[in-house]
Protein backbone atom coordinates (compact mmCIF):
# COMPACT_ATOMS: atom_id res chain seq x y z
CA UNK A 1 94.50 -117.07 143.15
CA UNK A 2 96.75 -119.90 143.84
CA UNK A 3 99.48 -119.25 146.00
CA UNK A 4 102.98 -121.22 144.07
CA UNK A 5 105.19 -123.34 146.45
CA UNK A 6 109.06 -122.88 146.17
CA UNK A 7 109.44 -125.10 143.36
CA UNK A 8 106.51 -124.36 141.34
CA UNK A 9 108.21 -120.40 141.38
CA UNK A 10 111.53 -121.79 140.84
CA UNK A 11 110.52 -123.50 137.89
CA UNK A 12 108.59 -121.07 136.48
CA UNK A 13 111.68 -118.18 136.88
CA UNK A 14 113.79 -120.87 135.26
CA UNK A 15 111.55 -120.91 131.80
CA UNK A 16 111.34 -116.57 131.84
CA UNK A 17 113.40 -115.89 129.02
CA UNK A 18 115.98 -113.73 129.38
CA UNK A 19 116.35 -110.32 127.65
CA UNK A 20 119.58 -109.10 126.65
CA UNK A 21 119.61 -105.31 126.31
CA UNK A 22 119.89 -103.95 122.78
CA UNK A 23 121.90 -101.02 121.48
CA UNK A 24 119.17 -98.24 122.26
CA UNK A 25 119.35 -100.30 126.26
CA UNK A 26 123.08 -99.23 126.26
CA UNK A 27 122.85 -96.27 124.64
CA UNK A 28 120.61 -94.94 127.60
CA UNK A 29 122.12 -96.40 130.40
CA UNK A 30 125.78 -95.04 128.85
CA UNK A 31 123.52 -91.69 128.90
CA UNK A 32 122.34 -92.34 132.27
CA UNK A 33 126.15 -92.79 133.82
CA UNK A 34 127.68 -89.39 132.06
CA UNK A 35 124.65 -87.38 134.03
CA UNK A 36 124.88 -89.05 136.63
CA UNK A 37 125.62 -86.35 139.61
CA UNK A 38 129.05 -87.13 141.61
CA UNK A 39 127.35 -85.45 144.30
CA UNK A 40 125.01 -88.06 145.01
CA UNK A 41 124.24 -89.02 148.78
CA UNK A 42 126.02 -92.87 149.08
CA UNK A 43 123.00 -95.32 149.90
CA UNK A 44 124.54 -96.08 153.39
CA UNK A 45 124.18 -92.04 154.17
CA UNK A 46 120.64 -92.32 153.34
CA UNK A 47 120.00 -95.40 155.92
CA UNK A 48 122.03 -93.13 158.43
CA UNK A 49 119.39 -90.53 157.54
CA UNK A 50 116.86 -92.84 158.11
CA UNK A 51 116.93 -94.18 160.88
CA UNK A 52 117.28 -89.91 162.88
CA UNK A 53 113.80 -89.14 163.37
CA UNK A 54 115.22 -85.34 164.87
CA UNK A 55 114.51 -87.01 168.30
CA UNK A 56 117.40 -87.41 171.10
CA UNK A 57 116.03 -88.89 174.88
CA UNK A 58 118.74 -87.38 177.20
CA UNK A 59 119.09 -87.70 181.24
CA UNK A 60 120.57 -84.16 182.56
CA UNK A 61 120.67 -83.66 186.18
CA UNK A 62 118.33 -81.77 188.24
CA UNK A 63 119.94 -78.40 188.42
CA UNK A 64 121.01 -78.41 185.02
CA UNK A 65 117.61 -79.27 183.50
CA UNK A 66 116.37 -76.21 185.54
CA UNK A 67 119.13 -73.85 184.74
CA UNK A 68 118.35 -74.70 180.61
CA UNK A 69 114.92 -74.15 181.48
CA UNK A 70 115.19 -70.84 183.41
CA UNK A 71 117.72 -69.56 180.33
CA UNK A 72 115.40 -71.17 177.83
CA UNK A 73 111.97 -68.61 179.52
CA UNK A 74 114.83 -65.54 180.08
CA UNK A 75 115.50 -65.73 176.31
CA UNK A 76 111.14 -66.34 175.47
CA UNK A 77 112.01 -69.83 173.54
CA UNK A 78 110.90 -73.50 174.37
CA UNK A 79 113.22 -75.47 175.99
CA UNK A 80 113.66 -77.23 172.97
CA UNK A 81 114.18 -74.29 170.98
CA UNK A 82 117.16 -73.11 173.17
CA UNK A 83 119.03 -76.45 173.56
CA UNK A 84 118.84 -76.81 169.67
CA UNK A 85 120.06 -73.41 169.79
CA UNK A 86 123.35 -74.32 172.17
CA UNK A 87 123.89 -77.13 170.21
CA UNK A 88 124.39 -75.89 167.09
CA UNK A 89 126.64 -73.16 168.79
């Protein structure tokens, strides 16, 4: 298959006919709009949401890293499980 240059796509979008939308077009999309759920999550939350893959790379000194640990094996979690934990304290 031919691959089009600029122009040759150009020109070609330029002779697509448009297409107006007829009454049963409106009709659903008017449908469409009174469902639609105000509680929606706004587009820019979603590439926010995106972009947290649930991991955080975080320096801690020394003596802290071992006190989490020791407190993290005294409770029988994972590290990771107990710093979630005081986090969402």
């Amino acid at each position: 298959m031919k691959k089009l240059t600029i122009e040759e796509f150009e020109k070609k979008l330029a002779a697509a006919p448009v297409v107006e939308p007829d009454e049963w077009d409106l009709k659903m999309l008017a449908e469409i709009d009174a469902e639609a759920d105000d509680s929606a999550v706004p587009l820019e939350e979603v590439r926010a949401w995106r972009k947290c893959n649930g991991k955080i790379s975080l320096r801690v000194p020394k003596e802290l890293h071992y006190s989490l640990l020791a407190d993290a094996k005294e409770n029988g979690v994972s590290l990771n499980q107990f710093i979630v934990y005081k986090l969402a304290k």
